[in-house]
C-alpha atoms as a PDB file:
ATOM      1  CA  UNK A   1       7.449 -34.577  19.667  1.00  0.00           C
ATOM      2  CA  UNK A   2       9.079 -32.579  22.577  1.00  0.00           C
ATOM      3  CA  UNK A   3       8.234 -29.245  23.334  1.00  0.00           C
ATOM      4  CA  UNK A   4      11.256 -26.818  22.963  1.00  0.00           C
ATOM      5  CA  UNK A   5      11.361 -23.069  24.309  1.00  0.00           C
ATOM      6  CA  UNK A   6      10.608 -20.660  22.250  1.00  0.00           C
ATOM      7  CA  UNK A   7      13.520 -19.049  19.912  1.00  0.00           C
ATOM      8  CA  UNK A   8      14.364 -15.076  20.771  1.00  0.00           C
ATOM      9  CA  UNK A   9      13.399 -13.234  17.982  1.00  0.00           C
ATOM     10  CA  UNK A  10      16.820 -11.894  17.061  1.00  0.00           C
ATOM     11  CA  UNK A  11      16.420  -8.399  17.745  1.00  0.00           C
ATOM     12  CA  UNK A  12      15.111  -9.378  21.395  1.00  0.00           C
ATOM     13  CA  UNK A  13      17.926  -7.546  22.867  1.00  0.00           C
ATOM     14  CA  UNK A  14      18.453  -4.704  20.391  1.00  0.00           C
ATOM     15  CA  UNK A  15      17.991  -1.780  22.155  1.00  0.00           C
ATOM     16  CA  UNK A  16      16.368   1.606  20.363  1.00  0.00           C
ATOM     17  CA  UNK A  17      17.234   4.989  20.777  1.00  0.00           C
ATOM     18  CA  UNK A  18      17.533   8.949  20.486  1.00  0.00           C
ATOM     19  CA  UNK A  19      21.393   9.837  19.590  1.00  0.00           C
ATOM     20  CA  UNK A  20      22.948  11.627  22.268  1.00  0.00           C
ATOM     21  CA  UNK A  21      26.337  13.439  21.444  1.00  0.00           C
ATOM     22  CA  UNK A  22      28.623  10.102  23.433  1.00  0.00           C
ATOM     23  CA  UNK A  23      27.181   8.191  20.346  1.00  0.00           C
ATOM     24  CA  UNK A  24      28.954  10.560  17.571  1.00  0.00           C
ATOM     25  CA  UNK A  25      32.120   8.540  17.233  1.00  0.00           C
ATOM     26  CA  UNK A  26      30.072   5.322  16.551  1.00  0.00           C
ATOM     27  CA  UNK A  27      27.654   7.132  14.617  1.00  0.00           C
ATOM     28  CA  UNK A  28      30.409   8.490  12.331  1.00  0.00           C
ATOM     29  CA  UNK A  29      32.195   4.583  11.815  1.00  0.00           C
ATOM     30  CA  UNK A  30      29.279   3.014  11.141  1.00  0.00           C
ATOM     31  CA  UNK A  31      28.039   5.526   8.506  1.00  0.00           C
ATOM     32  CA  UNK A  32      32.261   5.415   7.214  1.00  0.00           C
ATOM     33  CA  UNK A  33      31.556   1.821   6.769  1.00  0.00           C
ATOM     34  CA  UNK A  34      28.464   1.640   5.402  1.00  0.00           C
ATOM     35  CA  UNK A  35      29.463   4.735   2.773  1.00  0.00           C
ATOM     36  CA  UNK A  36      32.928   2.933   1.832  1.00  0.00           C
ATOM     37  CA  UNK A  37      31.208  -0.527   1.312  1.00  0.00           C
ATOM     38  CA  UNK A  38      27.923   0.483  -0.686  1.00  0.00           C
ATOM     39  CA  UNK A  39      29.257   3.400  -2.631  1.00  0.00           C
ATOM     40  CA  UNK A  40      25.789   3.190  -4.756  1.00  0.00           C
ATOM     41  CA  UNK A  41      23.237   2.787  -1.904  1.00  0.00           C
ATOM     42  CA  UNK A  42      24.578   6.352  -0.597  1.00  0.00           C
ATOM     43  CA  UNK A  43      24.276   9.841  -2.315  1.00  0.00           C
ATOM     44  CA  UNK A  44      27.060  10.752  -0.181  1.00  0.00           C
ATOM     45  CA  UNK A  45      30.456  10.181  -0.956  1.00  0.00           C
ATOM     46  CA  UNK A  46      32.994   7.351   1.521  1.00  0.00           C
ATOM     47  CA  UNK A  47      35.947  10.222   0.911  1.00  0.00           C
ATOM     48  CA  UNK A  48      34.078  13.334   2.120  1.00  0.00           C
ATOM     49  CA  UNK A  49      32.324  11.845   4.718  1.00  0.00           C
ATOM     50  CA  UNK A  50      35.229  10.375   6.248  1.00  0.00           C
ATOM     51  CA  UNK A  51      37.336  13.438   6.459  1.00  0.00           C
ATOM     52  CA  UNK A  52      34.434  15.350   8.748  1.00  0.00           C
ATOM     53  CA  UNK A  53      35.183  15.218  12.392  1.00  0.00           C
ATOM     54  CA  UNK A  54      32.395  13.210  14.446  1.00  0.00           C
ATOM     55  CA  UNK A  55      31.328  16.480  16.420  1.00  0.00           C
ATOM     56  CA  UNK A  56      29.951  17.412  12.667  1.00  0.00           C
ATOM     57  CA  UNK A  57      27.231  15.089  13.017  1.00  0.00           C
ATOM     58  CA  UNK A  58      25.839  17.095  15.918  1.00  0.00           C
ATOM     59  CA  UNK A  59      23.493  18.426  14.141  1.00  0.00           C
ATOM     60  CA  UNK A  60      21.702  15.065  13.688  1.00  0.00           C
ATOM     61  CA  UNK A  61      20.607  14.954  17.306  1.00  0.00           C
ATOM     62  CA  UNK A  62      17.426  15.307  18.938  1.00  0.00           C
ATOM     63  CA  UNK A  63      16.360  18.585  18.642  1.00  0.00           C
ATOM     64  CA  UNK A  64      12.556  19.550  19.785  1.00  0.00           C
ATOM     65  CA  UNK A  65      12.380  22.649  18.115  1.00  0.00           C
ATOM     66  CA  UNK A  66      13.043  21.449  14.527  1.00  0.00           C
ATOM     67  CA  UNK A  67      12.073  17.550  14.885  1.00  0.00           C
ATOM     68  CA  UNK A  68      14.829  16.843  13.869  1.00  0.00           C
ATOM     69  CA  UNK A  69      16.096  13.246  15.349  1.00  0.00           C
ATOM     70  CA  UNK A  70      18.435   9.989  15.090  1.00  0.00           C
ATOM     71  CA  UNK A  71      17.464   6.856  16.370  1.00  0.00           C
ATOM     72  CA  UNK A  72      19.880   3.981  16.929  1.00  0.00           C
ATOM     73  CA  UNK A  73      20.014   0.071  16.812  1.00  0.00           C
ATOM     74  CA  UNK A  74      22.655  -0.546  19.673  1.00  0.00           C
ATOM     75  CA  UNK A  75      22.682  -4.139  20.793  1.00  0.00           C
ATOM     76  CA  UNK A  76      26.068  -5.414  23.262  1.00  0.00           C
ATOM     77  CA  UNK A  77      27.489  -2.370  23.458  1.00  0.00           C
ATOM     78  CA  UNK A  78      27.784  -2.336  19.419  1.00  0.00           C
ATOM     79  CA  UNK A  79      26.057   0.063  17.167  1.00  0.00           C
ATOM     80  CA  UNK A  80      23.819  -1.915  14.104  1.00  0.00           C
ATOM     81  CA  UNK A  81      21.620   0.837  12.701  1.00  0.00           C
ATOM     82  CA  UNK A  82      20.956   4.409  12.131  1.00  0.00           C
ATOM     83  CA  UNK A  83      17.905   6.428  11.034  1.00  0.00           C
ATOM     84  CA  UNK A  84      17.517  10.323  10.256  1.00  0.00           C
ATOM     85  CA  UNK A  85      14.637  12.443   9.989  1.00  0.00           C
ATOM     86  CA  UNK A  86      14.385  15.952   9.660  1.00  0.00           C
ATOM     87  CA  UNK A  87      11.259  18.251   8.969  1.00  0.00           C
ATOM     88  CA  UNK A  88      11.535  21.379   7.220  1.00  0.00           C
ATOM     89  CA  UNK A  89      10.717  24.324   9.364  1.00  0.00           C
ATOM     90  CA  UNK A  90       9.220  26.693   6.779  1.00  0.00           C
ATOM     91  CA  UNK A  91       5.308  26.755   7.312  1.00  0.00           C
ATOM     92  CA  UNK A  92       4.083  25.684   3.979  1.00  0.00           C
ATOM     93  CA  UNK A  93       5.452  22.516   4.138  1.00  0.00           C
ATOM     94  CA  UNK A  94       6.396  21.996   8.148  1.00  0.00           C
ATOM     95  CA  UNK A  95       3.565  18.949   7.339  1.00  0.00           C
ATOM     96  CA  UNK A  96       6.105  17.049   5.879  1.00  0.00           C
ATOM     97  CA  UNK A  97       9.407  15.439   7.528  1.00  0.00           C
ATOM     98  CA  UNK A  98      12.222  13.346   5.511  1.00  0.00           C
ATOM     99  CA  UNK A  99      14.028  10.436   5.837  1.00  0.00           C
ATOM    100  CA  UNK A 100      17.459  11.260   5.504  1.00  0.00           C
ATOM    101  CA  UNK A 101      19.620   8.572   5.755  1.00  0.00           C
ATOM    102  CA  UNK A 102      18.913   4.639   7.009  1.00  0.00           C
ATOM    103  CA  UNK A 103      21.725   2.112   7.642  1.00  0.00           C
ATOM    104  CA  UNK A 104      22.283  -0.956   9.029  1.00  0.00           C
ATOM    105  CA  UNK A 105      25.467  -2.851   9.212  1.00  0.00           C
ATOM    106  CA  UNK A 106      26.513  -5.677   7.363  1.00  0.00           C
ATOM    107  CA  UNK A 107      26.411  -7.994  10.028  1.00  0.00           C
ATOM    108  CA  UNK A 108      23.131  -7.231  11.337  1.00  0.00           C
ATOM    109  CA  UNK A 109      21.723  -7.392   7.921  1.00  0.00           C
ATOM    110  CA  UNK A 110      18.351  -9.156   7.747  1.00  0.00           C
ATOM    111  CA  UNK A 111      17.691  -9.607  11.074  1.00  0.00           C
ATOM    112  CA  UNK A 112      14.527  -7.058  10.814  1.00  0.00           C
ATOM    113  CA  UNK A 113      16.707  -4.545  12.648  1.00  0.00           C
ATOM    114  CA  UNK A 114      15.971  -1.661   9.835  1.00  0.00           C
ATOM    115  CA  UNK A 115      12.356  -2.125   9.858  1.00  0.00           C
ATOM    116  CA  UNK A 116      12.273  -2.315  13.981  1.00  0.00           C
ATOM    117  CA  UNK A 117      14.021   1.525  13.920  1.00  0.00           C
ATOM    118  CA  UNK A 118      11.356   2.422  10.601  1.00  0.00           C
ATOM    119  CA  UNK A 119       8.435   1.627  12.763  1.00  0.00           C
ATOM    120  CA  UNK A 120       9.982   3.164  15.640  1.00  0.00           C
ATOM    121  CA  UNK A 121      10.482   6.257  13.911  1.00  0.00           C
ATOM    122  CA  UNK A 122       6.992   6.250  12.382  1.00  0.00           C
ATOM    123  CA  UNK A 123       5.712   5.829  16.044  1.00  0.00           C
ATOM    124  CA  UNK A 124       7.219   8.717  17.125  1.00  0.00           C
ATOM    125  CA  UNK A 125       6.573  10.803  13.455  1.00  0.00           C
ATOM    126  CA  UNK A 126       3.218   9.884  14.418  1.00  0.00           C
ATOM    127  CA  UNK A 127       2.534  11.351  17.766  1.00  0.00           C
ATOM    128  CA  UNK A 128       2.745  15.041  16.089  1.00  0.00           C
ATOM    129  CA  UNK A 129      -0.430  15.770  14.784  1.00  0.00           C
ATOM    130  CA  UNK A 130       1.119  18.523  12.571  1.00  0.00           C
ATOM    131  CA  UNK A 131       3.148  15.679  10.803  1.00  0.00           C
ATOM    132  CA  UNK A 132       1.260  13.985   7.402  1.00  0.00           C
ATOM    133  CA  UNK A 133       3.934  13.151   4.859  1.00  0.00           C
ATOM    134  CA  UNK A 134       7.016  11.252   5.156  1.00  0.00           C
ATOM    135  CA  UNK A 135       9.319  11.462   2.214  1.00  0.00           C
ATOM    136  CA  UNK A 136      12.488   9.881   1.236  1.00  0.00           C
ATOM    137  CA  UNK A 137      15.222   9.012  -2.057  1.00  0.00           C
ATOM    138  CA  UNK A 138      16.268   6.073  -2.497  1.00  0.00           C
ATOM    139  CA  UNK A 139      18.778   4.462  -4.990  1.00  0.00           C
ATOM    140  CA  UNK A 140      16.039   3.092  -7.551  1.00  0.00           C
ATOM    141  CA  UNK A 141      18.538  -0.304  -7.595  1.00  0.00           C
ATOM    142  CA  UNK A 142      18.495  -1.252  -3.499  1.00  0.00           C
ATOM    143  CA  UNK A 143      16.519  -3.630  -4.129  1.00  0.00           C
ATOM    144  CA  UNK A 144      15.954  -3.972  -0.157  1.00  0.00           C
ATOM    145  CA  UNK A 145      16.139  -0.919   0.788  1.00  0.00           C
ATOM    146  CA  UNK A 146      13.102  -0.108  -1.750  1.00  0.00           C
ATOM    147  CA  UNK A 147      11.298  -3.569  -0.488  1.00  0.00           C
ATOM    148  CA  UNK A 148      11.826  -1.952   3.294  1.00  0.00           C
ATOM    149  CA  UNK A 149      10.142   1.220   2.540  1.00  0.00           C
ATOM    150  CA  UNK A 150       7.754  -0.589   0.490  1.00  0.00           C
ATOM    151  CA  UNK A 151       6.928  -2.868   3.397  1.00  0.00           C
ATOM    152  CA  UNK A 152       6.532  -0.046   5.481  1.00  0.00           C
ATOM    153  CA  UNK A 153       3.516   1.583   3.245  1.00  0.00           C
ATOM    154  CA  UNK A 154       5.905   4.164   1.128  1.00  0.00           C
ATOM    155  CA  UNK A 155       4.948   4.438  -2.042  1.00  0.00           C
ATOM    156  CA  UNK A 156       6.829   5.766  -5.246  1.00  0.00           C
ATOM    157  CA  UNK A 157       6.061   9.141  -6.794  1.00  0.00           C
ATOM    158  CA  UNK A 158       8.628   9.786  -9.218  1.00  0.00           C
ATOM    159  CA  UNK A 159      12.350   9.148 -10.363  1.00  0.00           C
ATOM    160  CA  UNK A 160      14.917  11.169 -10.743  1.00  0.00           C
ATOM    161  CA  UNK A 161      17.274   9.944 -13.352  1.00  0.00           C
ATOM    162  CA  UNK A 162      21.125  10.122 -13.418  1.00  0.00           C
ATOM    163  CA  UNK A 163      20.547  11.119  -9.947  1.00  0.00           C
ATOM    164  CA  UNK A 164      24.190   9.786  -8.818  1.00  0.00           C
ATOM    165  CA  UNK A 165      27.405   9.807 -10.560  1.00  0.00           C
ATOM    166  CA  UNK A 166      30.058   6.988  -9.427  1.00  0.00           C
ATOM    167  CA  UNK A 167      33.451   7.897  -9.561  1.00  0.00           C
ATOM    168  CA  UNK A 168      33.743   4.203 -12.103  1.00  0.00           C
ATOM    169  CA  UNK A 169      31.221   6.221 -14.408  1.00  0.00           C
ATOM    170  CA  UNK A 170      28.523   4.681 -13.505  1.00  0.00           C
ATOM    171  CA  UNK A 171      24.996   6.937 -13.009  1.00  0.00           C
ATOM    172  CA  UNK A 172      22.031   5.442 -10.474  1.00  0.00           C
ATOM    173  CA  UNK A 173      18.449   6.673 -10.453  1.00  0.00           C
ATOM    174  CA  UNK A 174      16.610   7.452  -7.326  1.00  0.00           C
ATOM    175  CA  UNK A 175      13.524   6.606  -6.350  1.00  0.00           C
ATOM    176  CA  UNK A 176      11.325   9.556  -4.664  1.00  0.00           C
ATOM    177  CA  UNK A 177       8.837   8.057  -2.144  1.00  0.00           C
ATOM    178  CA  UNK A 178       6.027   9.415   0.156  1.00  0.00           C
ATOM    179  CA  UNK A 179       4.001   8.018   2.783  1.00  0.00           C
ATOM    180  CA  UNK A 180       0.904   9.477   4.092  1.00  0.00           C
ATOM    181  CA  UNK A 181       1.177   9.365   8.186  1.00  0.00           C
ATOM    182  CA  UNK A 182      -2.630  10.612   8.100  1.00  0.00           C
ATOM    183  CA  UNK A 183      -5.228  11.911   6.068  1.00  0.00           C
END
């Protein structure tokens, strides 16, 4: 038996990072894509969303004051993946930040590309000590969505049912989970 090189784990060359306002107008096709193509793994709607202007998105970058951040998946000059978190700022419950909104595009579906920006962003949730709950929703049927989150130590706290209303009539449930970033 030869010995071969080793295969590149296929997010070698993926690279990770803060939004900065240039990345709007890819931000805002990839999440048009991903909200016209999985109408049920989104609470928001393909036909709203798509009618905002990119510069409305600006509020989803980096911002110190409120930790309040978006981290990419860019690989080739081609955005994969997007991840929000925001933290609310009131001072009862500034201990907890929330997921927002994950996606990764079709094509770069199961290469491990979500869970590189999830433990990215729990790497950097983690460096503020005044952080200890993550939250999130999730539609109760993404089946791997939920195994993501469940992969990355969330755990399920309640449902909300008839959370989301299709416009075909149908109604999803969604899955509240919480992860403890320290005790």
């Amino acid at each position: 038996m030869t010995r071969s090189e080793p295969i590149p784990h296929p997010c070698a060359t993926v690279e990770l990072r803060l939004m900065h306002e240039a990345d709007l107008p890819a931000y805002k096709a990839l999440r048009d894509g991903m909200l016209e193509g999985h109408e049920d793994a989104f609470t928001s709607d393909a036909a709203s969303e798509r009618a905002r202007p990119a510069s409305s998105y600006r509020s989803r970058l980096a911002n110190g004051e409120t930790l309040l951040f978006t981290l990419l998946a860019w690989q080739d000059g081609a955005l994969l993946g997007a991840l929000t978190i925001e933290r609310d700022q009131r001072s009862k419950v500034a201990h907890q930040a929330h997921l927002v909104g994950m996606m990764v595009s079709d094509a770069a579906q199961g290469r491990g590309i979500g869970r590189r920006l999830m433990d990215e962003a729990l790497r950097l949730l983690r460096q503020d000590q005044r952080l200890s709950l993550l939250t999130l929703s999730v539609t109760a049927s993404n089946a791997g969505a939920v195994r993501l989150y469940e992969g990355a130590g969330f755990k399920r706290y309640g449902r909300l049912e008839g959370a989301i209303r299709l416009p075909d009539g149908r109604v999803l449930d969604k899955d509240l989970m919480v992860l403890r970033l320290r005790d």
